[in-house]
N, C-alpha and C. Protein backbone atom coordinates (compact mmCIF):
# COMPACT_ATOMS: atom_id res chain seq x y z
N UNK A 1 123.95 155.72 -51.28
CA UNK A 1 125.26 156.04 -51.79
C UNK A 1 126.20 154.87 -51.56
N UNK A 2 127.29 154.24 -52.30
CA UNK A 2 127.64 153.43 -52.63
C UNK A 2 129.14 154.11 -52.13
N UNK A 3 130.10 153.45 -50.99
CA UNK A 3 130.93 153.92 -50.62
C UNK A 3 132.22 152.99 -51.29
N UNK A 4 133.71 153.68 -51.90
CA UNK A 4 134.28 153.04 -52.32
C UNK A 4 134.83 151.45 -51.83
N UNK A 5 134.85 151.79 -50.65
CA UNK A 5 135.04 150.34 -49.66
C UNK A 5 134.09 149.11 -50.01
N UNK A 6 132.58 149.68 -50.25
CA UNK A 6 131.32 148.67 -50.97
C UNK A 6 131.83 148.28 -52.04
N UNK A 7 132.83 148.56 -52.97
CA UNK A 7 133.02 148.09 -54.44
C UNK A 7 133.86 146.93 -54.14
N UNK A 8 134.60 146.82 -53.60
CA UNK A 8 135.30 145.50 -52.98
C UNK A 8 135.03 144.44 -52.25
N UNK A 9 133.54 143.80 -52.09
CA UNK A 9 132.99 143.11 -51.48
C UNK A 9 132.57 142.05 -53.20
N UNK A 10 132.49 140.76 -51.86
CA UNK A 10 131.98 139.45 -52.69
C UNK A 10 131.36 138.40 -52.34
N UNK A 11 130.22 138.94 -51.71
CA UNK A 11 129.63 138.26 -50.86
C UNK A 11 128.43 139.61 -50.13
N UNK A 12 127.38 138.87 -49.99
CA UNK A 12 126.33 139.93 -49.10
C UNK A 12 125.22 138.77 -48.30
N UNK A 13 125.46 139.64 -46.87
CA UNK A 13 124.08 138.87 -45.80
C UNK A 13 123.41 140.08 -45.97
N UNK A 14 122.19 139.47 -45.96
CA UNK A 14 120.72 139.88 -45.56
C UNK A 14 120.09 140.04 -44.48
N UNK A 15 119.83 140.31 -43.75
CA UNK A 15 118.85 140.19 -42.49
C UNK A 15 117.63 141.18 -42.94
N UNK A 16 116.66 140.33 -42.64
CA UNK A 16 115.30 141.51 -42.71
C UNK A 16 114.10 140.94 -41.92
N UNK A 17 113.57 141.68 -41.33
CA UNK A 17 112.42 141.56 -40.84
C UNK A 17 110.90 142.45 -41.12
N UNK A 18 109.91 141.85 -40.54
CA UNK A 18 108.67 142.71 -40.17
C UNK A 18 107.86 142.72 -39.16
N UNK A 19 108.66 141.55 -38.34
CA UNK A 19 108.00 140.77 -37.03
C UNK A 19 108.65 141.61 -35.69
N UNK A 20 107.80 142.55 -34.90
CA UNK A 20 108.39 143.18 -33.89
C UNK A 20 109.35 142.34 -32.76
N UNK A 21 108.94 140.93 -32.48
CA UNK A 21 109.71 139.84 -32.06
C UNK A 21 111.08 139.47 -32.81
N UNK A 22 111.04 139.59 -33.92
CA UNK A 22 112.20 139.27 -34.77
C UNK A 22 112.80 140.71 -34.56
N UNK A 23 112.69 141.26 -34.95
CA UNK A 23 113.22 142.74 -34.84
C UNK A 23 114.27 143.14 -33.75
N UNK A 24 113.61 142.76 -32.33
CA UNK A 24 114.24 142.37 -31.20
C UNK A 24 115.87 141.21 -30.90
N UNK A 25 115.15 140.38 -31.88
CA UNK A 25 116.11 138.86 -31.65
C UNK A 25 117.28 139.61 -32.61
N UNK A 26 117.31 140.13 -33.64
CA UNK A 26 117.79 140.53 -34.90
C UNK A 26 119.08 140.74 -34.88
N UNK A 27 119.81 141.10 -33.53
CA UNK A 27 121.14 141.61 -32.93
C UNK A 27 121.62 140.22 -32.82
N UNK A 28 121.41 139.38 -31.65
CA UNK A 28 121.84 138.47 -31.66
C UNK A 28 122.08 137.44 -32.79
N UNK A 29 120.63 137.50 -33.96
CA UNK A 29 121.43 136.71 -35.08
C UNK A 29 122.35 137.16 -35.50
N UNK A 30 122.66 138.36 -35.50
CA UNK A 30 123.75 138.89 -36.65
C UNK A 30 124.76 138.57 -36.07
N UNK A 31 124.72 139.15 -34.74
CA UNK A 31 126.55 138.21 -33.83
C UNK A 31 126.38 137.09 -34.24
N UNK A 32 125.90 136.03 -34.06
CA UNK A 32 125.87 134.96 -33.98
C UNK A 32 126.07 134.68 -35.60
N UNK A 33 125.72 134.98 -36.47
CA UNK A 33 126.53 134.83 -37.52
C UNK A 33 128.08 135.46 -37.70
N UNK A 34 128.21 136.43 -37.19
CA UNK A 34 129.68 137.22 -37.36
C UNK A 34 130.03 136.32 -37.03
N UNK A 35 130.31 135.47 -35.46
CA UNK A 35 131.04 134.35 -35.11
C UNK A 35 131.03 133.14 -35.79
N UNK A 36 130.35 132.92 -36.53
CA UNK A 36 130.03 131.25 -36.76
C UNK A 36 131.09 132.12 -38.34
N UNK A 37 131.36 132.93 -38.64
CA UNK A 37 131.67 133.47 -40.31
C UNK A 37 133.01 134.38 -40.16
N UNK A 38 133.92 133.85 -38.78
CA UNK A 38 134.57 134.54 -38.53
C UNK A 38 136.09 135.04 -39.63
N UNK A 39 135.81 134.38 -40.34
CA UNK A 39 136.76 134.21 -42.11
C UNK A 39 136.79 135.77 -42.65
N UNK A 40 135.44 135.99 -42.51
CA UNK A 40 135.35 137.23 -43.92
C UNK A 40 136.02 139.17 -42.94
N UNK A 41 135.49 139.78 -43.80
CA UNK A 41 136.33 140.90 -43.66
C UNK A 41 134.91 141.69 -43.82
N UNK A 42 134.18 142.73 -43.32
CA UNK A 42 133.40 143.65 -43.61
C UNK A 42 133.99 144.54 -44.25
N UNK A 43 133.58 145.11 -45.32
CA UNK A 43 133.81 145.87 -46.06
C UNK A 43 132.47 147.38 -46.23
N UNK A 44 131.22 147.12 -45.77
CA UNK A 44 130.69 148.19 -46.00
C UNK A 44 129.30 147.31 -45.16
N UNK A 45 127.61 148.21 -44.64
CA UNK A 45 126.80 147.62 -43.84
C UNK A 45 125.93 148.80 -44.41
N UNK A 46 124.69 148.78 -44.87
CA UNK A 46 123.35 149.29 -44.70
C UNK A 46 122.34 149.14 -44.32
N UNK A 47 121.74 149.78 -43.17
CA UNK A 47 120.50 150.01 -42.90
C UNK A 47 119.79 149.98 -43.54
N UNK A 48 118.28 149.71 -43.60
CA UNK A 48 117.16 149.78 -44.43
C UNK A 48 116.23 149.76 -43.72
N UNK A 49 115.09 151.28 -43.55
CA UNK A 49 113.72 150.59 -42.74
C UNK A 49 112.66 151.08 -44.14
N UNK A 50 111.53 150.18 -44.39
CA UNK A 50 110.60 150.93 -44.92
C UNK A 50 109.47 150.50 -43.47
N UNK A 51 108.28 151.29 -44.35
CA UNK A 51 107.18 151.16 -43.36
C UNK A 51 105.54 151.57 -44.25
N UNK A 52 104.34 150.53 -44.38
CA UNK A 52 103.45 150.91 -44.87
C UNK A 52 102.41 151.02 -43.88
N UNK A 53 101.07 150.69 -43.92
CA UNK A 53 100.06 150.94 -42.72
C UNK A 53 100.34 150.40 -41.61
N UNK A 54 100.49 148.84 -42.24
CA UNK A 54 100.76 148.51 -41.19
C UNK A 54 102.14 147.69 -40.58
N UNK A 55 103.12 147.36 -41.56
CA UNK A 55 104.18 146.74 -40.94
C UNK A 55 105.46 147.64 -41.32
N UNK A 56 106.47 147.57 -40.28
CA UNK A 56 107.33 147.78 -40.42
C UNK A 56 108.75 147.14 -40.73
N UNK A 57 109.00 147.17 -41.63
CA UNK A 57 110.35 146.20 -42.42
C UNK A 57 111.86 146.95 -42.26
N UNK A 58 112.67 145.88 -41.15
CA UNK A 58 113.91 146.44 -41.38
C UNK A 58 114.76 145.90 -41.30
N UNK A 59 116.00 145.95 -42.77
CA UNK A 59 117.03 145.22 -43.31
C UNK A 59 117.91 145.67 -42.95
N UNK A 60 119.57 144.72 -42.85
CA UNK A 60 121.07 145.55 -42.27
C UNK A 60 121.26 144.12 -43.43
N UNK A 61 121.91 145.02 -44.47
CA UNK A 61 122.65 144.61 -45.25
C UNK A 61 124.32 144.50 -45.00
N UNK A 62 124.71 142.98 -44.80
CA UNK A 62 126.07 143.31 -44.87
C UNK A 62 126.85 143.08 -46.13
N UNK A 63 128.14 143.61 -46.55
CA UNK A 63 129.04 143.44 -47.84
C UNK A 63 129.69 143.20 -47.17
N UNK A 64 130.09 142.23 -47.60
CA UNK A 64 132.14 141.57 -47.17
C UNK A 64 132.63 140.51 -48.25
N UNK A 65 133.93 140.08 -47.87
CA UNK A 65 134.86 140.04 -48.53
C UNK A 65 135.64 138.33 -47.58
N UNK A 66 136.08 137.23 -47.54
CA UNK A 66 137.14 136.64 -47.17
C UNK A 66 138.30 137.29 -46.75
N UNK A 67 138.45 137.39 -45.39
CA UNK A 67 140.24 137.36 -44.85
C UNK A 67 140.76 137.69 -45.58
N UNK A 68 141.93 138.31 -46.13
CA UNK A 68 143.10 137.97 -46.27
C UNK A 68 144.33 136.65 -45.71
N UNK A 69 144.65 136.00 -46.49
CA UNK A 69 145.06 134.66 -45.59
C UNK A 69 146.78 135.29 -45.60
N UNK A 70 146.98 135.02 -44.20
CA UNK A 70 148.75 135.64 -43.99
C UNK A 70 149.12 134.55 -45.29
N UNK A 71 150.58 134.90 -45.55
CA UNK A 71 151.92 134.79 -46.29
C UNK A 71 152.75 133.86 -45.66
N UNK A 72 153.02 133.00 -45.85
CA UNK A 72 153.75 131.67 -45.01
C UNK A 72 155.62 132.58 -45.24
């Protein structure tokens, strides 16, 4: 489901894995991008796990948007 807040985004990160090691690390990249991208504005975030025999795949989609830049 597609929340009205998601329609206002212009821009999307990806994160995905299938590597139980990556999976683990997966938190820290994402801070570690929030900080290094400290500009934009979140606007909406989805989860995603699938899973077949044998691996398990799981995405955190982010939507955002650039700051608003103050008004001099």
């Amino acid at each position: 489901m597609v929340t009205p807040a998601a329609l206002s985004f212009t821009a999307v990160k990806v994160f995905s894995t299938t590597l139980a090691r990556d999976r683990e690390a997966m938190g820290e990249n994402i801070t570690r991008w929030l900080k290094d991208n400290s500009g934009i504005e979140i606007v909406d975030k989805k989860v995603t796990q699938s899973s077949d025999k044998e691996f398990h795949c799981l995405s955190i989609t982010i939507f955002y948007k650039p700051k608003p830049q103050p008004q001099p």
